[in-house]
C-alpha atoms as a PDB file:
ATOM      1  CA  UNK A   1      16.104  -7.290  14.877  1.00  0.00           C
ATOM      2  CA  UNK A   2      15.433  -4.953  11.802  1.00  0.00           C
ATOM      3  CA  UNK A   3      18.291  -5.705   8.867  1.00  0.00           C
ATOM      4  CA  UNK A   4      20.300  -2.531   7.993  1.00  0.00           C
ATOM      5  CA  UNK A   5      20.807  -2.075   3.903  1.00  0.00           C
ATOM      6  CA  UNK A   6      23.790  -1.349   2.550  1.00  0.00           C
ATOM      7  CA  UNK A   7      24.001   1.253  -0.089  1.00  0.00           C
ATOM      8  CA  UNK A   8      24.438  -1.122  -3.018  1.00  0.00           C
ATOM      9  CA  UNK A   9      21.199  -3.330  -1.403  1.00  0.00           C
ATOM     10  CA  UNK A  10      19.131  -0.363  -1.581  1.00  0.00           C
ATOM     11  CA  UNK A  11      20.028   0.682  -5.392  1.00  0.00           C
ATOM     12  CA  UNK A  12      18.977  -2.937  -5.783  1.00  0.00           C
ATOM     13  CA  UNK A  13      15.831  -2.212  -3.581  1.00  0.00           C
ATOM     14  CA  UNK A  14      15.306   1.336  -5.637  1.00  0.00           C
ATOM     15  CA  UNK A  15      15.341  -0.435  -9.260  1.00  0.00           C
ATOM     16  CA  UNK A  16      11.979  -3.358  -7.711  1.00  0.00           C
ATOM     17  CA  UNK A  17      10.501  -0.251  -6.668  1.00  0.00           C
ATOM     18  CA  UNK A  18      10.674   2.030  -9.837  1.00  0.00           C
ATOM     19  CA  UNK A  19       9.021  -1.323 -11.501  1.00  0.00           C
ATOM     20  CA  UNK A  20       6.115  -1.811  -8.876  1.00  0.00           C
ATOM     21  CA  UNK A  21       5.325   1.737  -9.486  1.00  0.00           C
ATOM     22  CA  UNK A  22       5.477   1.413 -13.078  1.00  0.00           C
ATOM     23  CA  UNK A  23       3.132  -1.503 -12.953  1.00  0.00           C
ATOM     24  CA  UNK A  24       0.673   0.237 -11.216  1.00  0.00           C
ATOM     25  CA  UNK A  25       0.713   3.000 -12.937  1.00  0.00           C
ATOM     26  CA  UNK A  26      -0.491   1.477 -16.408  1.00  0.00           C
ATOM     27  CA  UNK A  27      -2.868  -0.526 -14.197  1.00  0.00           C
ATOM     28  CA  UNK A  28      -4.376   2.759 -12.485  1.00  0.00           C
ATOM     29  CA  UNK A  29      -4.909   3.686 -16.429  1.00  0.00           C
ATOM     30  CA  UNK A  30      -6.755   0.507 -17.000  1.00  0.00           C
ATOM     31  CA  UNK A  31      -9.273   1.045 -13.904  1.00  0.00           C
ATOM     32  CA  UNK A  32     -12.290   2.334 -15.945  1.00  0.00           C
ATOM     33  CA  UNK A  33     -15.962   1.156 -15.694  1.00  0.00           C
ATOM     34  CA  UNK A  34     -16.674  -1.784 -17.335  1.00  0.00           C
ATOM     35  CA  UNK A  35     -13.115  -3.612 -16.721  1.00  0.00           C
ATOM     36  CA  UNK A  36     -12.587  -6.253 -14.694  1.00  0.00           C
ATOM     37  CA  UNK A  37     -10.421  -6.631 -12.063  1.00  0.00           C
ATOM     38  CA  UNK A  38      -8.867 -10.130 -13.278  1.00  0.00           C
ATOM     39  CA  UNK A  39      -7.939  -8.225 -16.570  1.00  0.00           C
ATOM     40  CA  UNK A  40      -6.070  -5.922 -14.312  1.00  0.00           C
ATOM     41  CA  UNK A  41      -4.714  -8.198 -12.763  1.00  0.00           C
ATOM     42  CA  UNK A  42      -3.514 -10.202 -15.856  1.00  0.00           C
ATOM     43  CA  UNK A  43      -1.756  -7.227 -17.257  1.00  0.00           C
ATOM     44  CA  UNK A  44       0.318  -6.927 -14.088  1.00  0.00           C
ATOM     45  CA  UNK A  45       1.266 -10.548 -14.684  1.00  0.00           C
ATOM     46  CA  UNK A  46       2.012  -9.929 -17.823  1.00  0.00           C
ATOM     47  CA  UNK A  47       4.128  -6.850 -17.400  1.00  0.00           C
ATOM     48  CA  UNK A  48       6.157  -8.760 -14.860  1.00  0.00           C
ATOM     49  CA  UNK A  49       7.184 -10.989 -17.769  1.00  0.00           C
ATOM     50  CA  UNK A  50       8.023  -8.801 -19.863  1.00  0.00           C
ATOM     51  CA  UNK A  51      10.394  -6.750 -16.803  1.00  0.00           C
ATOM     52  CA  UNK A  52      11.891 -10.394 -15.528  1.00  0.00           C
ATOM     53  CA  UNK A  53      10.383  -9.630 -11.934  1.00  0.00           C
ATOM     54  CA  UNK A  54       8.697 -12.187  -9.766  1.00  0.00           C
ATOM     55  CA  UNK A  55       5.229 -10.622  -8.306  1.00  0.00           C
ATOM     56  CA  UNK A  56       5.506 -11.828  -4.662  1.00  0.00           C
ATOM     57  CA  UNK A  57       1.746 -12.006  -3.747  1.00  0.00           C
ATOM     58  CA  UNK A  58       1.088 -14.502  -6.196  1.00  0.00           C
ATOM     59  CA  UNK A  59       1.283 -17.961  -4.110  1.00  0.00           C
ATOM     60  CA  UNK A  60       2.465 -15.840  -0.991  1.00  0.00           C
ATOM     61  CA  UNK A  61       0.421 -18.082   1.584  1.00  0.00           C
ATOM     62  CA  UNK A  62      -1.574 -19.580  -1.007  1.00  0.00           C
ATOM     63  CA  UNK A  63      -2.789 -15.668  -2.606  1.00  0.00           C
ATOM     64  CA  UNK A  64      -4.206 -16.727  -6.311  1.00  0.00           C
ATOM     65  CA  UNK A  65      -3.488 -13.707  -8.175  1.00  0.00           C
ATOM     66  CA  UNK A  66      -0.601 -11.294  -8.666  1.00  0.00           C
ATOM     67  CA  UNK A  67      -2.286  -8.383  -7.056  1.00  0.00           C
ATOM     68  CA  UNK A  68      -4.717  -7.463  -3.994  1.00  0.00           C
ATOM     69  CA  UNK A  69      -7.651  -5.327  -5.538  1.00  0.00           C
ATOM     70  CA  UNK A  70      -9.929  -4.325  -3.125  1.00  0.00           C
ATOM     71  CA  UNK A  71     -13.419  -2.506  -3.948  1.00  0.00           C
ATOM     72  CA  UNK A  72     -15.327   0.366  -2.079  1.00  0.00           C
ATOM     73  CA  UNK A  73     -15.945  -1.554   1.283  1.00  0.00           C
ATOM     74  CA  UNK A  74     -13.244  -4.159   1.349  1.00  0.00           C
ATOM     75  CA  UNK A  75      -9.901  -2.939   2.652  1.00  0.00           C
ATOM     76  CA  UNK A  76      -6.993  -4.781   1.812  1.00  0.00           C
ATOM     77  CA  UNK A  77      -6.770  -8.689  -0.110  1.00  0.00           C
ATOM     78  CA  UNK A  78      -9.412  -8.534  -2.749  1.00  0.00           C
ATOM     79  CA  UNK A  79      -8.813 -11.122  -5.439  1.00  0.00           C
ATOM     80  CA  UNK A  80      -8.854 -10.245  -8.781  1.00  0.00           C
ATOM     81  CA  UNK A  81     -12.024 -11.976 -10.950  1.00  0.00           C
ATOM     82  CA  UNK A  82     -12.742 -11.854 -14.766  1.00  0.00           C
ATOM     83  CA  UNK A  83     -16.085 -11.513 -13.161  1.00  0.00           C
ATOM     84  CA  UNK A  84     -15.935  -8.577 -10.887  1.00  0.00           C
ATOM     85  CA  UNK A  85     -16.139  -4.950 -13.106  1.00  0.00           C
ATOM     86  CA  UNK A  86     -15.272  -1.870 -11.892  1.00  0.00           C
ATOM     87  CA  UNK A  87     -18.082   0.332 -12.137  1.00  0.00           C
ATOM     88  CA  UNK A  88     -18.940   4.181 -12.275  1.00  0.00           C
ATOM     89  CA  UNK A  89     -18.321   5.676  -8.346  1.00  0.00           C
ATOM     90  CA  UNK A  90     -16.272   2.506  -7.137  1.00  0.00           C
ATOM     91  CA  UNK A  91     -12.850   3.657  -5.222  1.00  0.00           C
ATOM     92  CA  UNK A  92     -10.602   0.821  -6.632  1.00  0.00           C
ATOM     93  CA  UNK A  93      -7.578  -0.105  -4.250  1.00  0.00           C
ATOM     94  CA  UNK A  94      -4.487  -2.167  -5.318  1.00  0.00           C
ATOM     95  CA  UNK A  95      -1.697  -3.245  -3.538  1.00  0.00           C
ATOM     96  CA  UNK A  96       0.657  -4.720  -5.926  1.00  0.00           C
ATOM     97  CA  UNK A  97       4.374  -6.102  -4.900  1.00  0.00           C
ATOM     98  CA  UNK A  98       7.717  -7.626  -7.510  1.00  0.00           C
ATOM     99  CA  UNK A  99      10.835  -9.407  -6.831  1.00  0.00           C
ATOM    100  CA  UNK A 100      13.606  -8.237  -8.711  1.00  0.00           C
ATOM    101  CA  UNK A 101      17.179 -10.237  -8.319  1.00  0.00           C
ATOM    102  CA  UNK A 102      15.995 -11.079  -4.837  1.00  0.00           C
ATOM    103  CA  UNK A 103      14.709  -7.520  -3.370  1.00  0.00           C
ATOM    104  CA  UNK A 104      11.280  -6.367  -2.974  1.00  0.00           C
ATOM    105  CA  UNK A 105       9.262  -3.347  -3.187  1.00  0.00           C
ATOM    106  CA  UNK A 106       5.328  -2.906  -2.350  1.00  0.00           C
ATOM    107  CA  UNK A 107       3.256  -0.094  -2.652  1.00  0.00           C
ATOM    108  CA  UNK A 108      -0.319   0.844  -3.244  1.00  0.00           C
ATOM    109  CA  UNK A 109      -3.011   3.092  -4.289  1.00  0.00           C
ATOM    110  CA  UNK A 110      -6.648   3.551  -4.073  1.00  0.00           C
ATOM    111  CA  UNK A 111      -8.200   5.461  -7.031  1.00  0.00           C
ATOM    112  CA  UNK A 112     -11.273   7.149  -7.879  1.00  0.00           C
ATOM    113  CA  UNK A 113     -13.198   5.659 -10.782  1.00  0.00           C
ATOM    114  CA  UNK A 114     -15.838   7.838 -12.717  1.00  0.00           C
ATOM    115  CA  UNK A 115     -17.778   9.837 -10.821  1.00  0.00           C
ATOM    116  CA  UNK A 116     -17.104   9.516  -7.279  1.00  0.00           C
ATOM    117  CA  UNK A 117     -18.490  11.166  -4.144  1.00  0.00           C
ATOM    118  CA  UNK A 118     -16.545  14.540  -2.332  1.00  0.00           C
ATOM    119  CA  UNK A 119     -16.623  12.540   0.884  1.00  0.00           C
ATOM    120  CA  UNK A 120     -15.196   9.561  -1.227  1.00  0.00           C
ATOM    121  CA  UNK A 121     -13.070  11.815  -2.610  1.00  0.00           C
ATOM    122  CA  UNK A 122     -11.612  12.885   0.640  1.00  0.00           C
ATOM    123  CA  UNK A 123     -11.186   9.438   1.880  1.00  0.00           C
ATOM    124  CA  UNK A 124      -8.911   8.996  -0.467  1.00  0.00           C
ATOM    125  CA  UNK A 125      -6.876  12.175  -0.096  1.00  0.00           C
ATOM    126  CA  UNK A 126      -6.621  12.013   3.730  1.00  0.00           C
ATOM    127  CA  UNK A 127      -5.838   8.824   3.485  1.00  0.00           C
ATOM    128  CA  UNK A 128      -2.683   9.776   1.054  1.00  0.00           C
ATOM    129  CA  UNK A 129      -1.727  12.641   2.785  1.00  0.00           C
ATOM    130  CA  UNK A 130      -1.447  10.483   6.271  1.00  0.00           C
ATOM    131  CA  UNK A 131       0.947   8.467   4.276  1.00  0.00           C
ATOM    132  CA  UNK A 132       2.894  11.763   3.145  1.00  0.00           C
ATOM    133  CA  UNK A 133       2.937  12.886   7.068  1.00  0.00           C
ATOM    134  CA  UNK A 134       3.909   9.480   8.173  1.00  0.00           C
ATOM    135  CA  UNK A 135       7.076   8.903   5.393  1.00  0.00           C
ATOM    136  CA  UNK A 136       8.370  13.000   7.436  1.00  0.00           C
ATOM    137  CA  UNK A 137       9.050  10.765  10.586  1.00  0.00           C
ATOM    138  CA  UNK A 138      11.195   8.559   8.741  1.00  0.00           C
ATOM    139  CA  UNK A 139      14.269   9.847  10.190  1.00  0.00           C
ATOM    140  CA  UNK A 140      16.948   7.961  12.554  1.00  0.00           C
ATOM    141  CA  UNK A 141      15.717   8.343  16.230  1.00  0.00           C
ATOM    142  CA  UNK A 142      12.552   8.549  15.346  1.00  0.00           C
ATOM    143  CA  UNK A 143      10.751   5.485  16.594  1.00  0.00           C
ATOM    144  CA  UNK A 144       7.668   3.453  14.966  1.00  0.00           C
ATOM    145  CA  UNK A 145       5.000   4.773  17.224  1.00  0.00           C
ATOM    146  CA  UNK A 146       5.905   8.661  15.699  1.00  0.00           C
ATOM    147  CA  UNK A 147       4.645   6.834  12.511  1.00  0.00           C
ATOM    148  CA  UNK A 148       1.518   5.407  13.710  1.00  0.00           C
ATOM    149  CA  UNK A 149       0.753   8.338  16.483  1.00  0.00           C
ATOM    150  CA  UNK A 150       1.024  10.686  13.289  1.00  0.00           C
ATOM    151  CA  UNK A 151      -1.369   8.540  11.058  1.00  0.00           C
ATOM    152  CA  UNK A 152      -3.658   8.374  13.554  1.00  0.00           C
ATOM    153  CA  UNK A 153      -4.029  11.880  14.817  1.00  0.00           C
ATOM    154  CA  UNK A 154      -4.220  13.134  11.295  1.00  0.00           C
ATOM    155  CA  UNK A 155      -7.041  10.417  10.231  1.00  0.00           C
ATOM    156  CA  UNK A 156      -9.019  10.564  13.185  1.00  0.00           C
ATOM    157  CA  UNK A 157      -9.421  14.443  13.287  1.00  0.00           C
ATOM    158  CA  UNK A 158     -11.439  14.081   9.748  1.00  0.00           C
ATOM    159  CA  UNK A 159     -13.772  11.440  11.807  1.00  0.00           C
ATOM    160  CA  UNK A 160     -12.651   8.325   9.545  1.00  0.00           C
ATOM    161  CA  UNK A 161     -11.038   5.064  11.368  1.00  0.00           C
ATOM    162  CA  UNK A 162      -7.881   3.403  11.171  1.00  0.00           C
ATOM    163  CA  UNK A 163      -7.403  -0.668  10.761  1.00  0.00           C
ATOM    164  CA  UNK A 164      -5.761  -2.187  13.845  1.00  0.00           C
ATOM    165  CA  UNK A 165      -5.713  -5.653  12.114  1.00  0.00           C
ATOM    166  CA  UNK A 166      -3.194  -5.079   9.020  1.00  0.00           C
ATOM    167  CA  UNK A 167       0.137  -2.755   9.748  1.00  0.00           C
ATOM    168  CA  UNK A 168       3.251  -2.060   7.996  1.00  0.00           C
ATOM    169  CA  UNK A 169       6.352  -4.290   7.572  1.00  0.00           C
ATOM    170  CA  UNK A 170       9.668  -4.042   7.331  1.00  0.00           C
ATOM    171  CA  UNK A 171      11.028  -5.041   3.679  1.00  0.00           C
ATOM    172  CA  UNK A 172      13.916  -6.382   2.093  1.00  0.00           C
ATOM    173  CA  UNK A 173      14.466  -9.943   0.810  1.00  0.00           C
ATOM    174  CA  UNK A 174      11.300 -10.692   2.385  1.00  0.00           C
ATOM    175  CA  UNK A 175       7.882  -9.256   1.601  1.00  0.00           C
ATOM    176  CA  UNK A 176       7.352  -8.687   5.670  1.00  0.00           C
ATOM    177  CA  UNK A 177      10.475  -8.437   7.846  1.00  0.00           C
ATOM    178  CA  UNK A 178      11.083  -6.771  11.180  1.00  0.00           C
ATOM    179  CA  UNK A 179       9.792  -4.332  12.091  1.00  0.00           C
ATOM    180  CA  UNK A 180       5.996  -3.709  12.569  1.00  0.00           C
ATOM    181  CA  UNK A 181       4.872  -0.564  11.423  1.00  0.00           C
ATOM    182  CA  UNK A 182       1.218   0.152  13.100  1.00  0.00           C
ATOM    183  CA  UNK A 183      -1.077   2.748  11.792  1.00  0.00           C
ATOM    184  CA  UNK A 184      -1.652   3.829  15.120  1.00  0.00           C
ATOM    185  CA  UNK A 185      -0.017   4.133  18.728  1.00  0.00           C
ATOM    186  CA  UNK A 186       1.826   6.153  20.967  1.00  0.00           C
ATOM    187  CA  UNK A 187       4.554   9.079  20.543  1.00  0.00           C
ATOM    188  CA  UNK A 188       8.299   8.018  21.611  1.00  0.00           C
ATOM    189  CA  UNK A 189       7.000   3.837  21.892  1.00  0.00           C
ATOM    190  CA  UNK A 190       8.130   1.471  19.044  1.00  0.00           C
ATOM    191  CA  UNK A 191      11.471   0.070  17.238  1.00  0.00           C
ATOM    192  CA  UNK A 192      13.705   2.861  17.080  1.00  0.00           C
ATOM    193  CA  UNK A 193      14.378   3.887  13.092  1.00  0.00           C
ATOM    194  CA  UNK A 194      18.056   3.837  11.824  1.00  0.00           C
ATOM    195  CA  UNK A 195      19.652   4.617   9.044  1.00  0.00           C
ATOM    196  CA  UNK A 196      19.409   1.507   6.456  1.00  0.00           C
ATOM    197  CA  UNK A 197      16.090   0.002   7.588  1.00  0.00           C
ATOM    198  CA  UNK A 198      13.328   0.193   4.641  1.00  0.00           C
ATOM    199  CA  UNK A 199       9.851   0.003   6.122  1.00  0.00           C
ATOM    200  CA  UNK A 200       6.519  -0.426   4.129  1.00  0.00           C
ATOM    201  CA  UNK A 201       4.241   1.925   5.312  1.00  0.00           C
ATOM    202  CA  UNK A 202       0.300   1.582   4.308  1.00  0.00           C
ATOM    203  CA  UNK A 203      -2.137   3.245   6.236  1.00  0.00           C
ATOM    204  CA  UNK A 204      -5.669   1.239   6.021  1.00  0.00           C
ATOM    205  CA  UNK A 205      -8.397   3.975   6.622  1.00  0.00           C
ATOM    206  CA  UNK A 206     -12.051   3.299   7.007  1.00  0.00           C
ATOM    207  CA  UNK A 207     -14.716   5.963   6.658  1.00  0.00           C
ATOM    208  CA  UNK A 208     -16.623   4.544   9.406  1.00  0.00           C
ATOM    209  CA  UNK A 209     -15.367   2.057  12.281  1.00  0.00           C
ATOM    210  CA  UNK A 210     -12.093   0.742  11.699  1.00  0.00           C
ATOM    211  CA  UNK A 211     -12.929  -2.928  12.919  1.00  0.00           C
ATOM    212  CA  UNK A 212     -12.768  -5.564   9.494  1.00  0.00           C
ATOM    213  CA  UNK A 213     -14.138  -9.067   9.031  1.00  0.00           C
ATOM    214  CA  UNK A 214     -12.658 -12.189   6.292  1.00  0.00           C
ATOM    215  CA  UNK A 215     -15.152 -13.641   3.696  1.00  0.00           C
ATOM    216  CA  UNK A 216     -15.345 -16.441   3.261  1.00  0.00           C
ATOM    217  CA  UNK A 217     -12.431 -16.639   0.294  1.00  0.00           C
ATOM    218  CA  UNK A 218     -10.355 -16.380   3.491  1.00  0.00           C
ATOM    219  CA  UNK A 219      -8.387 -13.366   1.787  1.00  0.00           C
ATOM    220  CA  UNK A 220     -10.560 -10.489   1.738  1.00  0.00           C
ATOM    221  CA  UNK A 221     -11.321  -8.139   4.326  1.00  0.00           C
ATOM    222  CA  UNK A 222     -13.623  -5.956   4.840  1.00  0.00           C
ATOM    223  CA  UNK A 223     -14.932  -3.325   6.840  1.00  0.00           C
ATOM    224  CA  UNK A 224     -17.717  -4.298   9.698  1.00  0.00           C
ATOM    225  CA  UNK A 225     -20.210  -1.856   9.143  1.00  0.00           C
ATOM    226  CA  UNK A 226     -20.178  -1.921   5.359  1.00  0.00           C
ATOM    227  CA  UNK A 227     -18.394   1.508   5.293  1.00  0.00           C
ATOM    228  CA  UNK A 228     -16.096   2.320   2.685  1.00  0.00           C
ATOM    229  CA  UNK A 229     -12.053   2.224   2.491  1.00  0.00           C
ATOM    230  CA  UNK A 230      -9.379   3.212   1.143  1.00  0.00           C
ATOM    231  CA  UNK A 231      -5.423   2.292   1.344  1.00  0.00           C
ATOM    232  CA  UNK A 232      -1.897   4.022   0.311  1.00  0.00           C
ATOM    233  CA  UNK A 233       1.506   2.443   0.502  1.00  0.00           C
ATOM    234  CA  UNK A 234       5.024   3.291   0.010  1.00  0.00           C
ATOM    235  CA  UNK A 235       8.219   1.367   0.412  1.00  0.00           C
ATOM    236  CA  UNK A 236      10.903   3.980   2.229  1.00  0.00           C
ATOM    237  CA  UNK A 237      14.276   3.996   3.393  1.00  0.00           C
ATOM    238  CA  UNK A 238      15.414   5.620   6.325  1.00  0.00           C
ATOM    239  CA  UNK A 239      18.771   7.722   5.521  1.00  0.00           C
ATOM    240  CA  UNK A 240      20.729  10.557   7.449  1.00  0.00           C
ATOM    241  CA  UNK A 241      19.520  13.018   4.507  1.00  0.00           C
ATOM    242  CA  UNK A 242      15.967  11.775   5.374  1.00  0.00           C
ATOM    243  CA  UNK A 243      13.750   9.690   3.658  1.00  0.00           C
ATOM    244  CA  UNK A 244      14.117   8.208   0.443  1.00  0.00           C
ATOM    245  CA  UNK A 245      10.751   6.763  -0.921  1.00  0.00           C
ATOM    246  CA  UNK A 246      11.764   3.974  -3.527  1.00  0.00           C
ATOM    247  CA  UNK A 247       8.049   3.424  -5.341  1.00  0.00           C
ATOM    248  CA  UNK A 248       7.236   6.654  -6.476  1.00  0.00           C
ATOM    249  CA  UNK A 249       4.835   7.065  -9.292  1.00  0.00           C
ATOM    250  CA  UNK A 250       4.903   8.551 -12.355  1.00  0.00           C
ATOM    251  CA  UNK A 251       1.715   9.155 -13.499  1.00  0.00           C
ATOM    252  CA  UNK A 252       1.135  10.377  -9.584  1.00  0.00           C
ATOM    253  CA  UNK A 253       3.689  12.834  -9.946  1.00  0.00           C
ATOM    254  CA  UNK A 254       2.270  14.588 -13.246  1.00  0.00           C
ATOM    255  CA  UNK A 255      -1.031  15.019 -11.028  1.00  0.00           C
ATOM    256  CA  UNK A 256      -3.377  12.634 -13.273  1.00  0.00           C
ATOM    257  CA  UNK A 257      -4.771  10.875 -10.981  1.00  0.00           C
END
């Protein structure tokens, strides 16, 4: 069964959050051509120092870096490499979660780097915006499958795919509790949503068939036909007021992205 918060677990839940998003934030900043992604992903280690938080990818089923950065074609569990530089026209995703006195919060973000492509360009925003219409059906009664049913119907009418093989989570003193939250599915079918679950949502969305493959790291996936992602994730509570999204960003907000 989903765990219920109570209203001190969430201010709890709402202070990991405000420092995932502040992480990423100063790592969006960093993603220019010519860095690599293991310097990004050192700075995120090193900011978790400095904030006393515990990233909770890092050794999470053997994952060798604090954060998943995932380039162009690969969807979801890239690991970071001094080796690997972002480069003019790449669409940079990363997927960064902390710890903080026992509570998590995970979110992530796929940004544009240099001079990117308009359909690029509107991978990314649909992808965001299915997000945004998925976090409105985060209201008590409302049931799982409104959440993937609504990702999916939005994504699919721009032609792009969405991943079957990685969903949302529940989240809490785990990285993945109950429940699933799918990217896709059916109106009215799911876990019902009540007031004190907080879900992860992260709609995975492909701009050409949503099937992925593993390399042979064993972590990162890809898409099948080569075809470019792109992936957005908030952590949310589900209230009586509606929903309360506890990784917000900054820099998002101020419309520099």
């Amino acid at each position: 069964m989903p765990s219920l918060k109570t209203a001190a677990d969430i201010i709890k839940m709402e202070r990991a959050g405000a420092v995932v998003a502040q992480i990423l934030d100063g790592m969006q900043v960093m993603l220019v051509p010519g860095v690599s992604t293991g310097e990004v992903d050192a700075y995120a280690e090193a900011k978790c120092k400095e904030f006393g938080v515990r990233p909770v990818f890092k050794g999470y089923h053997g994952f060798p870096a604090c954060v998943c950065i995932s380039i162009n074609e690969e969807v979801v569990h890239g690991i970071p490499s001094f080796k690997r530089l972002v480069r003019d026209g790449d669409i940079v995703s990363l997927d960064f979660g902390v710890s903080l006195d026992g509570w998590v919060g995970d979110s992530a973000r796929t940004i544009p780097v240099g001079s990117v492509s308009a359909s690029d360009l509107e991978l990314i925003a649909v992808t965001k915006k299915s997000l945004e219409l998925a976090i409105e059906q985060c209201v008590p009664g409302k049931r799982t499958g409104d959440i993937g049913a609504t990702v999916q119907k939005y994504v699919e009418s721009f032609g792009f795919g969405v991943v079957r093989e990685f969903v949302g989570h529940g989240i809490g003193k785990a990285l993945h509790e109950e429940p699933a939250v799918p990217n896709f599915g059916t109106v009215g079918r799911g876990h019902v949503l009540r007031a004190g679950m907080v879900i992860a949502i992260e709609p995975m969305v492909t701009k050409g068939h949503y099937a992925v493959r593993v390399l042979e790291d064993e972590w990162t996936a890809v898409t099948i036909d080569g075809s470019r992602a792109a992936h957005w994730e908030h952590t949310v509570v589900i209230t009586e007021r509606g929903p309360q999204v506890l990784t917000l960003s900054k820099v998002l907000r101020e419309g520099r992205e």
